[in-house]
C-alpha atoms as a PDB file:
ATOM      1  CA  UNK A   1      11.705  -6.861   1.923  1.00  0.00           C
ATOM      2  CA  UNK A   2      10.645  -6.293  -1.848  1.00  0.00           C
ATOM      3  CA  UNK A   3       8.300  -8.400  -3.822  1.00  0.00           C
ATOM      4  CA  UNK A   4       7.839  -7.414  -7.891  1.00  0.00           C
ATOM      5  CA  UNK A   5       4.634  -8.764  -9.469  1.00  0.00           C
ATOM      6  CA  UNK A   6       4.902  -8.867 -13.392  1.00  0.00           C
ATOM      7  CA  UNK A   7       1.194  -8.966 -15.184  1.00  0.00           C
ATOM      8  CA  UNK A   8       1.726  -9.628 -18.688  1.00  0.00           C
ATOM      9  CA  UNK A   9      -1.569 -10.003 -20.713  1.00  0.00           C
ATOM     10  CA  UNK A  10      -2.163 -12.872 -23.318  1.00  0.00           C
ATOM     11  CA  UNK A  11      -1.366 -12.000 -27.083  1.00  0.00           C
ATOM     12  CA  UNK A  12      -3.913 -11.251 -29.345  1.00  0.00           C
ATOM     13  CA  UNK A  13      -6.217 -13.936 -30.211  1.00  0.00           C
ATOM     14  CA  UNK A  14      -7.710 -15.537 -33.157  1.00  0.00           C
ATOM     15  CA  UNK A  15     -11.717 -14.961 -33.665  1.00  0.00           C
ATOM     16  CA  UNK A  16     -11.457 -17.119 -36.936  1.00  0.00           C
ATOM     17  CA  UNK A  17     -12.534 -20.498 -35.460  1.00  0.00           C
ATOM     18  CA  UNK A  18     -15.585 -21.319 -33.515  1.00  0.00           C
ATOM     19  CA  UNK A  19     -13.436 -22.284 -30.500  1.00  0.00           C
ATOM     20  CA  UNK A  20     -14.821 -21.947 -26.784  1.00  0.00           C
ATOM     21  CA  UNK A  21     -12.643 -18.702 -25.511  1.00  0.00           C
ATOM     22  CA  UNK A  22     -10.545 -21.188 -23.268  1.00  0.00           C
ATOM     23  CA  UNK A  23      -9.619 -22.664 -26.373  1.00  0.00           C
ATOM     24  CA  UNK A  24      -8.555 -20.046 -28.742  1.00  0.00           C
ATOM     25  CA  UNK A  25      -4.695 -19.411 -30.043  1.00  0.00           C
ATOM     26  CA  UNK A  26      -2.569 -16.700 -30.644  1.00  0.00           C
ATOM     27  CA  UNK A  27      -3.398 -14.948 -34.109  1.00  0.00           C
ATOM     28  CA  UNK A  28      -0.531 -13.743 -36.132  1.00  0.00           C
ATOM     29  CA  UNK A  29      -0.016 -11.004 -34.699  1.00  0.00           C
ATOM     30  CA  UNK A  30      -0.187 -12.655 -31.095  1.00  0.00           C
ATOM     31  CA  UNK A  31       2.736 -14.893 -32.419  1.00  0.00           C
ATOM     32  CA  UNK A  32       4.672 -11.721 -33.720  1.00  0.00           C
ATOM     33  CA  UNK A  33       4.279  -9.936 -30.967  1.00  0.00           C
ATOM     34  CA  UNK A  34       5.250 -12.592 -28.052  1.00  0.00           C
ATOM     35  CA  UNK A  35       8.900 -12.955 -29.133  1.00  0.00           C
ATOM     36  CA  UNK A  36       9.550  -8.796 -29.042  1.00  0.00           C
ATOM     37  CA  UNK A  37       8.124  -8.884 -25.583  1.00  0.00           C
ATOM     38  CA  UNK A  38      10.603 -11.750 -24.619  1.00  0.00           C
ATOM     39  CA  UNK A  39      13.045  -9.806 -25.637  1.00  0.00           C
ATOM     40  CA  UNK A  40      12.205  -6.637 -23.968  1.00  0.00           C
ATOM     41  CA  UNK A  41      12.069  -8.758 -20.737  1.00  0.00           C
ATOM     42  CA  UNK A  42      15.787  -9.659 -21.320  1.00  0.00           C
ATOM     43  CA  UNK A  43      16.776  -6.526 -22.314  1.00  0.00           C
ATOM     44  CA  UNK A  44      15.085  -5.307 -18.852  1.00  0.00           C
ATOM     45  CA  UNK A  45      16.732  -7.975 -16.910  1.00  0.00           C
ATOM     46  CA  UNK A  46      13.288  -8.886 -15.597  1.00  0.00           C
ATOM     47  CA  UNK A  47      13.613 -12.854 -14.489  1.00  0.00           C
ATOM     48  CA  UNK A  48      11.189 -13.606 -12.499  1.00  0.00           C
ATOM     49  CA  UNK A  49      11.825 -16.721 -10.012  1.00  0.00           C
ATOM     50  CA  UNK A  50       8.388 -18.024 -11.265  1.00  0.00           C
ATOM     51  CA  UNK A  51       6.047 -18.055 -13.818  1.00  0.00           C
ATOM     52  CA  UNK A  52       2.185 -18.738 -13.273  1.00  0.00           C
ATOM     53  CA  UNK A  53      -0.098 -18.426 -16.030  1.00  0.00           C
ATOM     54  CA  UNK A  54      -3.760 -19.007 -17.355  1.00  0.00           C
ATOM     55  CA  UNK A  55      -4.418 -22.346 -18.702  1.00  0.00           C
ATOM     56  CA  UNK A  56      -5.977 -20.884 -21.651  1.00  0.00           C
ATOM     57  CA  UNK A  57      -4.254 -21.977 -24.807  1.00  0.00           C
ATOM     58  CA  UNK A  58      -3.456 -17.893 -26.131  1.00  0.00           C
ATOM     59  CA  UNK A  59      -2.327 -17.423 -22.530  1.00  0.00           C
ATOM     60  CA  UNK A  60      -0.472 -20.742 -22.352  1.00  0.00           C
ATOM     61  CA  UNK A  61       1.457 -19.964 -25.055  1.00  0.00           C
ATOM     62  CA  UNK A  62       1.960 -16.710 -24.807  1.00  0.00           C
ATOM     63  CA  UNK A  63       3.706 -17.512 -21.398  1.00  0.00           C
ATOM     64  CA  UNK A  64       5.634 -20.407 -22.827  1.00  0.00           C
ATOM     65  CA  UNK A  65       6.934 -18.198 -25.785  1.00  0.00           C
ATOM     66  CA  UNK A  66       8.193 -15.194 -23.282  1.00  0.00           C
ATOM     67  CA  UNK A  67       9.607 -18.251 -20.924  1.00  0.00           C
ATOM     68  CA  UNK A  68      11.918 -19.458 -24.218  1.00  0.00           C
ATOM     69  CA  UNK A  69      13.944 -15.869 -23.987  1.00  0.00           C
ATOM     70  CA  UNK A  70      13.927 -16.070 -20.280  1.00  0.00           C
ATOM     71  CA  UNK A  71      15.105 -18.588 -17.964  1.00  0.00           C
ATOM     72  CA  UNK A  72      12.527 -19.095 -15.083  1.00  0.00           C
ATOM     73  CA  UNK A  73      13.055 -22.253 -12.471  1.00  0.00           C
ATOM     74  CA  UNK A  74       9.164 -22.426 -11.759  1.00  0.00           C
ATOM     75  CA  UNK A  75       6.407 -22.666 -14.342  1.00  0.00           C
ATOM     76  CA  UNK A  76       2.908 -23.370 -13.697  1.00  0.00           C
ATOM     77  CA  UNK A  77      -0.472 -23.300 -15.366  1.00  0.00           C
ATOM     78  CA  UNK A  78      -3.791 -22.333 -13.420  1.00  0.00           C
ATOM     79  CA  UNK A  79      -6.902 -22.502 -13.593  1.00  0.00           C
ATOM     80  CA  UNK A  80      -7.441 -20.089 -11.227  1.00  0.00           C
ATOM     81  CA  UNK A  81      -5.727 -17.949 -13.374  1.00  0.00           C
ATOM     82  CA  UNK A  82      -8.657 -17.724 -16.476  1.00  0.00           C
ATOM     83  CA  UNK A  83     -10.614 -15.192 -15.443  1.00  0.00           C
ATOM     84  CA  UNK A  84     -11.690 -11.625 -15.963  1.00  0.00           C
ATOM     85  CA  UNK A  85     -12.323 -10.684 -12.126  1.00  0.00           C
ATOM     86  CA  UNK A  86      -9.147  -8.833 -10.675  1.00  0.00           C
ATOM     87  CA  UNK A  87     -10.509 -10.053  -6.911  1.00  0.00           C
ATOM     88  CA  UNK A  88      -9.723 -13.823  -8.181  1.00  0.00           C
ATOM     89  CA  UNK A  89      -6.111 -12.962  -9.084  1.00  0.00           C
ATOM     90  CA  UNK A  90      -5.562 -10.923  -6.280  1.00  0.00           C
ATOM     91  CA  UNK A  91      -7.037 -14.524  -3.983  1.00  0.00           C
ATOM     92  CA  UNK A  92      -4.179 -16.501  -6.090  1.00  0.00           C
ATOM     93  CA  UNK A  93      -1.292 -13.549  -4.562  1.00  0.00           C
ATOM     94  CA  UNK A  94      -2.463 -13.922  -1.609  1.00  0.00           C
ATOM     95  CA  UNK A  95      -1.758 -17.565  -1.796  1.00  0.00           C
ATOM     96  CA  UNK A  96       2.056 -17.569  -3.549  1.00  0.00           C
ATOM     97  CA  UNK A  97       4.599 -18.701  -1.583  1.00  0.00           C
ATOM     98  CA  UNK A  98       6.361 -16.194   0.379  1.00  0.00           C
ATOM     99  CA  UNK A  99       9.886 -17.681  -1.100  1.00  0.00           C
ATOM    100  CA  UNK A 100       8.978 -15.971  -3.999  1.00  0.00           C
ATOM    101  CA  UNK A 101      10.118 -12.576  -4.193  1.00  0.00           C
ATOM    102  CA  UNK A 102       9.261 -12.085  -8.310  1.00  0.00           C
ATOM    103  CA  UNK A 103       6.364 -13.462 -10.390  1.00  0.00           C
ATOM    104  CA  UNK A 104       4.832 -13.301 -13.444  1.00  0.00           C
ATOM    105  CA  UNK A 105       1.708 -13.856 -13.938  1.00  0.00           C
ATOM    106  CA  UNK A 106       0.080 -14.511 -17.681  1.00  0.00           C
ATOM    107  CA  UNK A 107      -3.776 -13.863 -17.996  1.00  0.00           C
ATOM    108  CA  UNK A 108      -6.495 -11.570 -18.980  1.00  0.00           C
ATOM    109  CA  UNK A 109      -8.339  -8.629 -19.504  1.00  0.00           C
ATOM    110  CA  UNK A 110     -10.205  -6.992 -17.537  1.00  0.00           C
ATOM    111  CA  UNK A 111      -8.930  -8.252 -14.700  1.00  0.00           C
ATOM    112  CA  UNK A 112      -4.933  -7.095 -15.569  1.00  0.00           C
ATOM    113  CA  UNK A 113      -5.973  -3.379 -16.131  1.00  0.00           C
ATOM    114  CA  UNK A 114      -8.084  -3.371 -13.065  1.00  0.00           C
ATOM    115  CA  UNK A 115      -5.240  -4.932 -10.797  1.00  0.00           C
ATOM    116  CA  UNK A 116      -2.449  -1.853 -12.377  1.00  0.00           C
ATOM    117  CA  UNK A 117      -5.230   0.386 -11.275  1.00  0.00           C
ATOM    118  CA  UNK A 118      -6.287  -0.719  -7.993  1.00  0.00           C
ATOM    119  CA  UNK A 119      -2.784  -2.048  -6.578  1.00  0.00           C
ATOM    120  CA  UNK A 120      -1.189   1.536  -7.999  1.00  0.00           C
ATOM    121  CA  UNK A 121      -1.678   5.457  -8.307  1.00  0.00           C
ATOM    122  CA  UNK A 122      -1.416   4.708 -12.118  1.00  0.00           C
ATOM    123  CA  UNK A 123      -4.592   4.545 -14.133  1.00  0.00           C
ATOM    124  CA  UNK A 124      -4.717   2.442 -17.486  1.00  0.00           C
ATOM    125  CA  UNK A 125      -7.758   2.600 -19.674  1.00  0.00           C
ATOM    126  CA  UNK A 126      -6.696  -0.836 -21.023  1.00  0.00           C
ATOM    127  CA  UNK A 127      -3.332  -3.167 -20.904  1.00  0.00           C
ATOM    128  CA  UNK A 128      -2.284  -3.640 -24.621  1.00  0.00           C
ATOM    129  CA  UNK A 129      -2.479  -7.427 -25.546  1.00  0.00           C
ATOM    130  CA  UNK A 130       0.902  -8.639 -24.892  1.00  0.00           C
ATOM    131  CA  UNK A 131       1.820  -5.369 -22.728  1.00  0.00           C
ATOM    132  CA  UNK A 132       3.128  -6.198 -19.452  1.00  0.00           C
ATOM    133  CA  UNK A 133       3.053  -3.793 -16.239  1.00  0.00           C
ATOM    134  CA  UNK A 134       5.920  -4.316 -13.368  1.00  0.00           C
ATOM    135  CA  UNK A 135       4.743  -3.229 -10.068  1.00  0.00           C
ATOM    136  CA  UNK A 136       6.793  -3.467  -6.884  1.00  0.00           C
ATOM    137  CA  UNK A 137       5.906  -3.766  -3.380  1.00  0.00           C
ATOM    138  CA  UNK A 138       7.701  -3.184  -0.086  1.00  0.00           C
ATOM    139  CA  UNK A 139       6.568  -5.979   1.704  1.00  0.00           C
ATOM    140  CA  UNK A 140       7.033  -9.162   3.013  1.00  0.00           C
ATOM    141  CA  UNK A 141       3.992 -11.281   2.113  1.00  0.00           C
ATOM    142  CA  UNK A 142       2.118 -11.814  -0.522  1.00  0.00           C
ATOM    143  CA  UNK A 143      -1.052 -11.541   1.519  1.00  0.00           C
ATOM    144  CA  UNK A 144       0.065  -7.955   2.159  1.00  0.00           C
ATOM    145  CA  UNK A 145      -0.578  -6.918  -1.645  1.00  0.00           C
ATOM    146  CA  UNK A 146      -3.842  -4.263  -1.261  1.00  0.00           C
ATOM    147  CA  UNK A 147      -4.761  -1.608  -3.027  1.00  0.00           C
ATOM    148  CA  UNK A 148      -3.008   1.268  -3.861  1.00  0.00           C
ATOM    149  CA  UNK A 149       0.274  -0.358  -1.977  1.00  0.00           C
ATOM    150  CA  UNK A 150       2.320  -1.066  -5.167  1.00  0.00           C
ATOM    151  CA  UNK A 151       5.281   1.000  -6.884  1.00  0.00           C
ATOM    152  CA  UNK A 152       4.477   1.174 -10.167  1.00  0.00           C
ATOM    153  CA  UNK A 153       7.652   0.819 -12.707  1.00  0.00           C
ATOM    154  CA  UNK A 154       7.625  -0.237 -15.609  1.00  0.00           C
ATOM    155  CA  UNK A 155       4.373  -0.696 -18.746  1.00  0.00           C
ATOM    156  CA  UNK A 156       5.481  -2.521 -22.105  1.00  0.00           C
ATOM    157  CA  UNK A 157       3.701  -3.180 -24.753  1.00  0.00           C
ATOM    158  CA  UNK A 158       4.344  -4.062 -28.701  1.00  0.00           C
ATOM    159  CA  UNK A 159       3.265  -0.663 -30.208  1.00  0.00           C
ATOM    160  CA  UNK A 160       5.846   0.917 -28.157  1.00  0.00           C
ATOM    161  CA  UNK A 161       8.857  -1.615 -29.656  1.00  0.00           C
END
């Protein structure tokens, strides 16, 4: 059995209000940027059978604009989901439904580069804003996901478009 975890980071985000960070949008470039990513996930054939995401607002929307260029049955925002710490996403893995063989998840930094790095032999010094990492696993539950037991194949991000 395979199961292919997508982590796509939130766009870039707009400093220019005095927002809480939960609260902050996309910046221009965030809004640019989401739509070439969408695309590249077409282009890749990459339709994941669910979409989870951060209930931010930049990471909200950045998972809503991806999901208009894809078509995804299951779509669900988490709180869970808005944080930094790589050990609370990995919890929320654990806990997807084993019908699920492909997900994408939509959240944050740190916590995205240290997941590419601990579930795979690649090291990142940093996941791009909008960049996405595909990482497959030969397994048959989520719970199984540990480190260093992923395939890593595929990193995207907007500079390389």
């Amino acid at each position: 059995m395979k199961k292919t975890l997508i982590l796509l980071r939130h766009g870039k985000s707009d400093w220019t209000f005095d927002l809480r960070d939960h609260d902050r949008p996309l910046n221009p470039r965030g809004k640019s940027d989401v739509p070439k990513i969408a695309h590249r996930f077409s282009e890749l054939n990459l339709v994941p059978q669910a979409c989870f995401h951060s209930t931010a607002k930049r990471a909200t929307d950045t998972a809503l604009g991806v999901l208009e260029e894809i078509d995804v049955n299951r779509v669900e925002s988490h709180s869970q989901l808005y944080t930094f710490d790589s050990e609370e996403v990995l919890e929320f893995i654990a806990g997807v439904d084993n019908d699920l063989d492909s997900i994408l998840l939509v959240g944050h930094n740190p916590a995205y580069t240290e997941l590419v790095n601990r579930l795979t032999s690649v090291r990142l010094d940093n996941l791009p804003t909008c960049g996405f990492a595909v990482i497959d696993f030969q397994i048959d539950s989520w719970r199984d996901v540990s480190n260093m037991n992923g395939d890593f194949r595929i990193l995207e991000y907007p500079k390389l478009l």
